[in-house]
Protein backbone atom coordinates (compact mmCIF):
# COMPACT_ATOMS: atom_id res chain seq x y z
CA UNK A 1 -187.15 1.66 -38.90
CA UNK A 2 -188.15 0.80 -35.40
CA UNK A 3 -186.41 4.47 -34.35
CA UNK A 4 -188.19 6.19 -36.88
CA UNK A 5 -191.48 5.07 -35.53
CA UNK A 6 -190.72 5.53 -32.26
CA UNK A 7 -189.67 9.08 -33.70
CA UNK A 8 -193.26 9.53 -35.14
CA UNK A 9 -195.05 8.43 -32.18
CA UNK A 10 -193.28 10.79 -30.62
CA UNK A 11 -193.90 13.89 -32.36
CA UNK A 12 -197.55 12.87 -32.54
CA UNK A 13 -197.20 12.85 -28.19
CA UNK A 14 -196.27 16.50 -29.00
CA UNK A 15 -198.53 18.25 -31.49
CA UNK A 16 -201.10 17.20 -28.81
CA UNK A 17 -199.83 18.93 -26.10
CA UNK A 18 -199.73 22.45 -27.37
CA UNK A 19 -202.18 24.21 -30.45
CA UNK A 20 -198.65 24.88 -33.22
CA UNK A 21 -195.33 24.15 -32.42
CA UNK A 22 -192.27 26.22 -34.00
CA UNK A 23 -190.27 23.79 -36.30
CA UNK A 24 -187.45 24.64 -34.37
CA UNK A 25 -188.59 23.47 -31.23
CA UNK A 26 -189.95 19.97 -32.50
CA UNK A 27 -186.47 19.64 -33.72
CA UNK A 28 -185.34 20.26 -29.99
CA UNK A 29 -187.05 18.06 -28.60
CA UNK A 30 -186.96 14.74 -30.92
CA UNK A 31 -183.05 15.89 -30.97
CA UNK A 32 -183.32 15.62 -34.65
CA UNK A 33 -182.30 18.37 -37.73
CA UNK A 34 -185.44 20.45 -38.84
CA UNK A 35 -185.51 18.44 -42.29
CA UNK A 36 -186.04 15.38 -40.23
CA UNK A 37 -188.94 17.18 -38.76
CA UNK A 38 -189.92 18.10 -42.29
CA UNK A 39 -190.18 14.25 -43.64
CA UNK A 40 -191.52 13.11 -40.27
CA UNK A 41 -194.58 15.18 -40.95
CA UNK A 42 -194.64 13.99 -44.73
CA UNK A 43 -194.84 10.50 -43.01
CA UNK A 44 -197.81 11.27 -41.00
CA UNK A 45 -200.05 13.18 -43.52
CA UNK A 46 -199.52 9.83 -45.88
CA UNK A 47 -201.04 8.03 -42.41
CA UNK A 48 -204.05 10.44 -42.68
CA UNK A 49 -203.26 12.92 -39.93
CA UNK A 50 -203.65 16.59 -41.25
CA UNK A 51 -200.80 18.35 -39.76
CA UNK A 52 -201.25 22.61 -41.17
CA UNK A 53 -197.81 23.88 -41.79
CA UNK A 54 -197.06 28.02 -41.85
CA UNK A 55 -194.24 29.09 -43.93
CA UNK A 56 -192.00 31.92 -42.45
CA UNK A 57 -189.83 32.81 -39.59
CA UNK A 58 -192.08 32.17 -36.76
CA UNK A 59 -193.67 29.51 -38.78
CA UNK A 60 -194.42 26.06 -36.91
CA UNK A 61 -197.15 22.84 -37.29
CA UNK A 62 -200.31 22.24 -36.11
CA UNK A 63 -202.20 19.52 -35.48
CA UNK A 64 -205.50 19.73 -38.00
CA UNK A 65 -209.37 19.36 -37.11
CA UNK A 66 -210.54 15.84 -37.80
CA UNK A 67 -207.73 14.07 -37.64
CA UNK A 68 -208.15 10.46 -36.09
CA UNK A 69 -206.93 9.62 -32.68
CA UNK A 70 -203.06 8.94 -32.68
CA UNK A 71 -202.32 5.85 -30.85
CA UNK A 72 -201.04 6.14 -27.34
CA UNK A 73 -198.28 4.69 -25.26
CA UNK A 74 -199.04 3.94 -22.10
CA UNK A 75 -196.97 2.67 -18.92
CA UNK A 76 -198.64 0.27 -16.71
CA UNK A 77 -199.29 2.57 -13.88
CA UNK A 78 -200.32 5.26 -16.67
CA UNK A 79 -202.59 2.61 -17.95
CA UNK A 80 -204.67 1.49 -14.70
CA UNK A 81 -204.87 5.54 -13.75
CA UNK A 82 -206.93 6.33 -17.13
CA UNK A 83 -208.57 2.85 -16.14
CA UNK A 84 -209.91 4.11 -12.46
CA UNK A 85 -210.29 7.54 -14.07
CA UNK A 86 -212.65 5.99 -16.29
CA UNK A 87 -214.70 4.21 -13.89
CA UNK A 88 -215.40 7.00 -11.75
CA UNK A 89 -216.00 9.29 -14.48
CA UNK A 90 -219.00 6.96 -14.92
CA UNK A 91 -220.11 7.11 -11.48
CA UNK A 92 -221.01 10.52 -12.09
CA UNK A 93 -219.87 14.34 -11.40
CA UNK A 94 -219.57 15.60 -14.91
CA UNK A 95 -222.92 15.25 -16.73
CA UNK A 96 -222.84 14.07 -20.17
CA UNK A 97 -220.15 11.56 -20.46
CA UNK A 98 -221.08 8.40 -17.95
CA UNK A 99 -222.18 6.13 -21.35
CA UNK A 100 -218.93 6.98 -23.37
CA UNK A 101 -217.37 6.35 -20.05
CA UNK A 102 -218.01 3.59 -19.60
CA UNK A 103 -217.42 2.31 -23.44
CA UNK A 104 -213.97 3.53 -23.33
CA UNK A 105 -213.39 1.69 -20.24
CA UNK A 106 -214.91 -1.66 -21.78
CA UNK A 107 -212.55 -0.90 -24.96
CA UNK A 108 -209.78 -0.63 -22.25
CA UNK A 109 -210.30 -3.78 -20.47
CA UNK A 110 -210.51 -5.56 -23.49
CA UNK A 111 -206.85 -5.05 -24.55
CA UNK A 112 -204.69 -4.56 -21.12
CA UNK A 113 -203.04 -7.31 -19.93
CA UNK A 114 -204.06 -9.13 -17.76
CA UNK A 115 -201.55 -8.18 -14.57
CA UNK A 116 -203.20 -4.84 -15.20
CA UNK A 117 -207.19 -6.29 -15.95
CA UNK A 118 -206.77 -7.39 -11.99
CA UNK A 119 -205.74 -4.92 -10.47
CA UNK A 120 -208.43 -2.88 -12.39
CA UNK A 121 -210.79 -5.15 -11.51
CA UNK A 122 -210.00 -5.43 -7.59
CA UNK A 123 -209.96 -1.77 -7.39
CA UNK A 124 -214.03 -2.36 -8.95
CA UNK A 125 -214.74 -5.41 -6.84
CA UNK A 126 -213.71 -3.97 -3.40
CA UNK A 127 -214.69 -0.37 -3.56
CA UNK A 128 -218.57 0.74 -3.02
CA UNK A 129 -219.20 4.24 -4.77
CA UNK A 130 -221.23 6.76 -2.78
CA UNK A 131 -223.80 8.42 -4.59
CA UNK A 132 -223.03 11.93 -4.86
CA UNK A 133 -225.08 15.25 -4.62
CA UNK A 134 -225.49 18.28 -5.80
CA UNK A 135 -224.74 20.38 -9.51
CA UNK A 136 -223.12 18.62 -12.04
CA UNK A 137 -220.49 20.41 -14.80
CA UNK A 138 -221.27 19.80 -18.51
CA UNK A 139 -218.27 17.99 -20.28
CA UNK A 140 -218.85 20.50 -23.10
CA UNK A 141 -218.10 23.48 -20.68
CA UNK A 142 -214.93 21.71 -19.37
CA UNK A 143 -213.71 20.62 -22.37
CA UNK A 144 -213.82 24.71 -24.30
CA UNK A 145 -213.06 26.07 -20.60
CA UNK A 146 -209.36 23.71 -20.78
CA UNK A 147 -209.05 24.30 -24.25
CA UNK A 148 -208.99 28.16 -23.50
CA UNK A 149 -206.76 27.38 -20.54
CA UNK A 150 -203.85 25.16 -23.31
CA UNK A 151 -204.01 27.88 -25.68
CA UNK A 152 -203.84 31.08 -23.96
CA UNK A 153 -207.11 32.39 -25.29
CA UNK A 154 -209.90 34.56 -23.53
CA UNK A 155 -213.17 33.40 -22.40
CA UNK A 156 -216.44 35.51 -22.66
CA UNK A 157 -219.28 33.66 -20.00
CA UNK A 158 -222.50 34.33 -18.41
CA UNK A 159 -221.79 33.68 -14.71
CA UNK A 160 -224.41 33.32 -12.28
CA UNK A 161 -223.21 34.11 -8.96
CA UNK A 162 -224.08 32.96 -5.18
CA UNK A 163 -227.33 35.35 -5.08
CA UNK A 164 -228.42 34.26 -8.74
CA UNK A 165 -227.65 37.61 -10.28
CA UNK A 166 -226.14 36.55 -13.73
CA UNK A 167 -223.02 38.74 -14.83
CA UNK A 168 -221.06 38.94 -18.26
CA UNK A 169 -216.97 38.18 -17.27
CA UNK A 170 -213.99 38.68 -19.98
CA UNK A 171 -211.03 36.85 -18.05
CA UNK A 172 -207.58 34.97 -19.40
CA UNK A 173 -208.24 31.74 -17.92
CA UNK A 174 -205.30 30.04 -16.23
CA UNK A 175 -206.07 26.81 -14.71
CA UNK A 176 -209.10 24.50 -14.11
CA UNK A 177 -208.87 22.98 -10.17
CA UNK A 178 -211.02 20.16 -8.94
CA UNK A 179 -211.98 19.55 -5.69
CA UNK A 180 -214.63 17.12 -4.71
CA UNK A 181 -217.65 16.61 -6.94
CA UNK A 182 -216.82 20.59 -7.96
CA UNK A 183 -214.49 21.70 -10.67
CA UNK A 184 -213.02 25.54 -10.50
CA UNK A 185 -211.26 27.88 -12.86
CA UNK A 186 -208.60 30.69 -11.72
CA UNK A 187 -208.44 33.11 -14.31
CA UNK A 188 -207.39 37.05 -14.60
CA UNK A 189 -210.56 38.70 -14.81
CA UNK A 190 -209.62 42.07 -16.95
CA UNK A 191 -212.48 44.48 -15.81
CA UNK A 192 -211.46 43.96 -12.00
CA UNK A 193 -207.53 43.75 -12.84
CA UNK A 194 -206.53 41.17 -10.52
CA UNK A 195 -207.31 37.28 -9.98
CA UNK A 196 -210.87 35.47 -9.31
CA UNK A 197 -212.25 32.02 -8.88
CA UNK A 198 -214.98 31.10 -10.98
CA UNK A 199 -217.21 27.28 -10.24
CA UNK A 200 -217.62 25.82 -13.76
CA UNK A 201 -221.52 24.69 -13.29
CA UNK A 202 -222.48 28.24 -13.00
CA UNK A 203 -220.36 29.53 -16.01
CA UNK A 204 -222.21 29.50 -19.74
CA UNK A 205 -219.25 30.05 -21.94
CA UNK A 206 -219.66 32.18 -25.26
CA UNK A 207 -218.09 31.34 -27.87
CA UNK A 208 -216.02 32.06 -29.89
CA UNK A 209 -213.07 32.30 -27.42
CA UNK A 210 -210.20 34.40 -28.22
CA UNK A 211 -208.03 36.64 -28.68
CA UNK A 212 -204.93 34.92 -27.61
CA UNK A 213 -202.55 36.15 -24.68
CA UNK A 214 -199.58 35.89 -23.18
CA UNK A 215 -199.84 33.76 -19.80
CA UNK A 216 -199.61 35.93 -16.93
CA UNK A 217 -197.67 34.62 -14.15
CA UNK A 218 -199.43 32.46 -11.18
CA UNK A 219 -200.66 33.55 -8.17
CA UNK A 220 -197.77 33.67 -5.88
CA UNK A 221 -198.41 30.77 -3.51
CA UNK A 222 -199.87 28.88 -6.42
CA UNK A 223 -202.93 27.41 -8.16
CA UNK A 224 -204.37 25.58 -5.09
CA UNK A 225 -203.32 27.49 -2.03
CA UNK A 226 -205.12 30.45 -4.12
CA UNK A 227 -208.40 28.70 -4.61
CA UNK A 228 -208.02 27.37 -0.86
CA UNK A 229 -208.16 31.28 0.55
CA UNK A 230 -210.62 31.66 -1.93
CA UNK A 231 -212.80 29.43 -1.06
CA UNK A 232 -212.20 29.80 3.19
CA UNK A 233 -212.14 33.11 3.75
CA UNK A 234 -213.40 35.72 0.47
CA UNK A 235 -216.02 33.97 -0.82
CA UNK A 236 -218.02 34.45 2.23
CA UNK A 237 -220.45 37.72 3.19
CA UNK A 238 -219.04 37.28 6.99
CA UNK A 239 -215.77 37.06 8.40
CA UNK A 240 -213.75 37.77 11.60
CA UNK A 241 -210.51 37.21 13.53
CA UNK A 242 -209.80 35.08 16.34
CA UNK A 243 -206.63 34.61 18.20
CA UNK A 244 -205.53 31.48 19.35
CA UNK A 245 -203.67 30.30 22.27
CA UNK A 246 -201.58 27.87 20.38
CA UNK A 247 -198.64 28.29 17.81
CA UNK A 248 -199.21 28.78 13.79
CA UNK A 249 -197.07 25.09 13.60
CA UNK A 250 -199.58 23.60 16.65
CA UNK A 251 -202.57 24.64 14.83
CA UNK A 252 -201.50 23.81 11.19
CA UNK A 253 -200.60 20.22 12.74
CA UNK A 254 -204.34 20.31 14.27
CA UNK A 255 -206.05 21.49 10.92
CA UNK A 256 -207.48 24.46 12.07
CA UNK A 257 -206.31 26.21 8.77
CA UNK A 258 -208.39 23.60 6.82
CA UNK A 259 -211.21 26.57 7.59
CA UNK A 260 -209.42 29.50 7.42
CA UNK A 261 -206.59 31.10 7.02
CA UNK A 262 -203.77 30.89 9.95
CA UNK A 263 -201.37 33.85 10.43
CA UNK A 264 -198.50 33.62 13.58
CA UNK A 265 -198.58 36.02 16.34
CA UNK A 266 -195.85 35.08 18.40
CA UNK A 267 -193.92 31.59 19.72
CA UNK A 268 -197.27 30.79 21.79
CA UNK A 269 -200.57 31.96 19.47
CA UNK A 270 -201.84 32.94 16.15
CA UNK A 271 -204.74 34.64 14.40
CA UNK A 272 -207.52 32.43 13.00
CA UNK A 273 -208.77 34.22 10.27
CA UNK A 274 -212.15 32.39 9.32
CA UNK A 275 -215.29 33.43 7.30
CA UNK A 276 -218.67 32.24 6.75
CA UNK A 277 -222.40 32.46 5.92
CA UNK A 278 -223.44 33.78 9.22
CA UNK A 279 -222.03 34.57 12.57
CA UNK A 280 -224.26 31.87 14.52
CA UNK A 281 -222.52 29.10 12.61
CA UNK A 282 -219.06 30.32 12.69
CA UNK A 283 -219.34 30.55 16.90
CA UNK A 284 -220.45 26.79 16.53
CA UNK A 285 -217.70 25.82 14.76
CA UNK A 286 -215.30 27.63 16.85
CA UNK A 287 -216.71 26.37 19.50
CA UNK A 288 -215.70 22.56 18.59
CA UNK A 289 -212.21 23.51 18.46
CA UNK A 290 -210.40 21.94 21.52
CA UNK A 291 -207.92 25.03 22.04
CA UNK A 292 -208.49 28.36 24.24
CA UNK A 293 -208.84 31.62 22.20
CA UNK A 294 -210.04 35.23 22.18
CA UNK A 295 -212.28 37.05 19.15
CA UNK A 296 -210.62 40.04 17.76
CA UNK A 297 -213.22 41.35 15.76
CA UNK A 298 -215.65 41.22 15.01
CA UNK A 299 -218.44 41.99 17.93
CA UNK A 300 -221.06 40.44 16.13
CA UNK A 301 -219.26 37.45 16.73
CA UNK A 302 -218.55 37.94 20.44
CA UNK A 303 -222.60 38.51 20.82
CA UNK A 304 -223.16 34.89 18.88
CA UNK A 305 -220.64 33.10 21.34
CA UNK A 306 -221.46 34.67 24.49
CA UNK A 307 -224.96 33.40 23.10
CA UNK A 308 -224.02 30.26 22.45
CA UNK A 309 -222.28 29.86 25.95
CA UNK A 310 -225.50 30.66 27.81
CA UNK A 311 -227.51 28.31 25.91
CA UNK A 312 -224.87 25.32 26.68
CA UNK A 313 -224.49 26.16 30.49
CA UNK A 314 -228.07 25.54 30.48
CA UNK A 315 -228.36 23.14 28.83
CA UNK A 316 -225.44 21.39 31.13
CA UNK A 317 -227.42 22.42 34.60
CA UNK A 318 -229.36 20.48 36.35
């Protein structure tokens, strides 16, 4: 007995993780014959859980609308992560879900034990939140946005872009990336035929989503490397080349390439490649880096710096 509902908790885990499973498969995984999968399934429907069955060769189980949340097992590190995810889910950055927040958390506390309610609780005690700034993502739009990303399906939105011209975008959305405050989706947009970055706050998905696709392959140096070029060097109106007196291992150890993009020259420099809203700002920044160099191109950015030299030599007379 104490298998078999292990067994059911189990395959519960799994018709969550994916929208139908083959029967096959489920049998794979719980290492059990496909007529164990059968009655496993009988078992849960008499719990209440509407699992949809299709009949056939390719025919699998799915997980129905409405059903009631299966229980979960959770580790003690698992628990105090959905714990702290909780919290600061409260404090803010996704609009729309701070009060349920914060009742799940209370629900939480209430049954972990209490090793875990302290550690939980020290983690609240002896951190001070800092207010954040700045646009806000809708749960709704992240929730259909991952839901698109699980289950292979194609997103229509309304995207408004940096100028606040608002375009229509068809794309096969791969994976949604946060970084700070901001969440991101990489997806395969299919009018321009290649990859794109897309910040969730300005996207107004259409519904419904669909039809579903095979998943295309990742970007070759992967999800967050992608979004990091993305996000340094394309996304900007203005960028240039500088070459830098120091090695591609030198200036990766500095974090020069947290701004830009750092190519190797030889045993002794490298190329900066750097972009940014305007040329002014980009000499400023270059100019804080403690490391001799030489602009490539472009001249515009030569004029800025020679600029900017003038106005700190006098600035240093007497």
């Amino acid at each position: 007995m104490k298998a078999t509902s292990a067994r059911l908790l189990r395959l519960l885990s799994l018709l969550q993780t994916r929208k139908d499973w083959p029967g096959a498969d489920l049998a794979d995984r719980l290492d059990v014959s496909p007529r164990t999968v059968r009655r496993d399934v009988d078992r849960l429907r008499e719990l209440g859980y509407p699992i949809l069955a299709t009949m056939g060769t390719g025919g699998g189980y799915q997980l129905g609308a409405g059903a009631a949340l299966p229980p979960l097992l959770l580790d003690d590190d698992e628990a105090v992560a959905v714990a702290v995810g909780l919290r600061t889910a409260a404090q803010g950055g996704v609009s729309g879900i701070e009060e349920t927040s914060v009742r799940a958390l209370a629900k939480l506390l209430q049954v972990l034990p209490s090793r875990l309610r302290r550690r939980v609780d020290a983690l609240g005690t002896f951190t001070v939140p800092m207010p954040g700034s700045g646009p806000t993502v809708d749960s709704d739009v992240l929730t259909l946005v991952a839901s698109a990303c699980r289950d292979s399906e194609r997103l229509r939105f309304d995207y408004e872009r940096h100028d606040g011209t608002v375009s229509r975008r068809i794309v096969e959305p791969h994976r949604l990336v946060s970084q700070g405050r901001r969440w991101y989706l990489v997806a395969w947009d299919t009018a321009r035929e290649d990859w794109r970055t897309f910040r969730a706050d300005r996207m107004r998905p259409l519904t419904p989503t669909g039809p579903r696709v095979p998943p295309r392959e990742p970007p070759e140096q992967g999800v967050a490397a992608y979004l990091a070029e993305r996000m340094n060097v394309h996304m900007w109106p203005h960028q240039a080349r500088i070459r830098l007196a120091v090695s591609a291992e030198e200036a990766t150890r500095r974090g020069i390439g947290n701004y830009g993009r750092i190519e190797p020259a030889d045993a002794y420099s490298c190329v900066l490649v750097c972009a940014g809203d305007s040329f002014r700002l980009m000499a400023c920044y270059l100019a804080m880096l403690d490391v001799d160099m030489e602009v490539e191109e472009p001249d515009e950015l030569r004029a800025e710096m020679a600029a900017l030299a003038v106005r700190l030599n006098r600035a240093a007379s007497d």
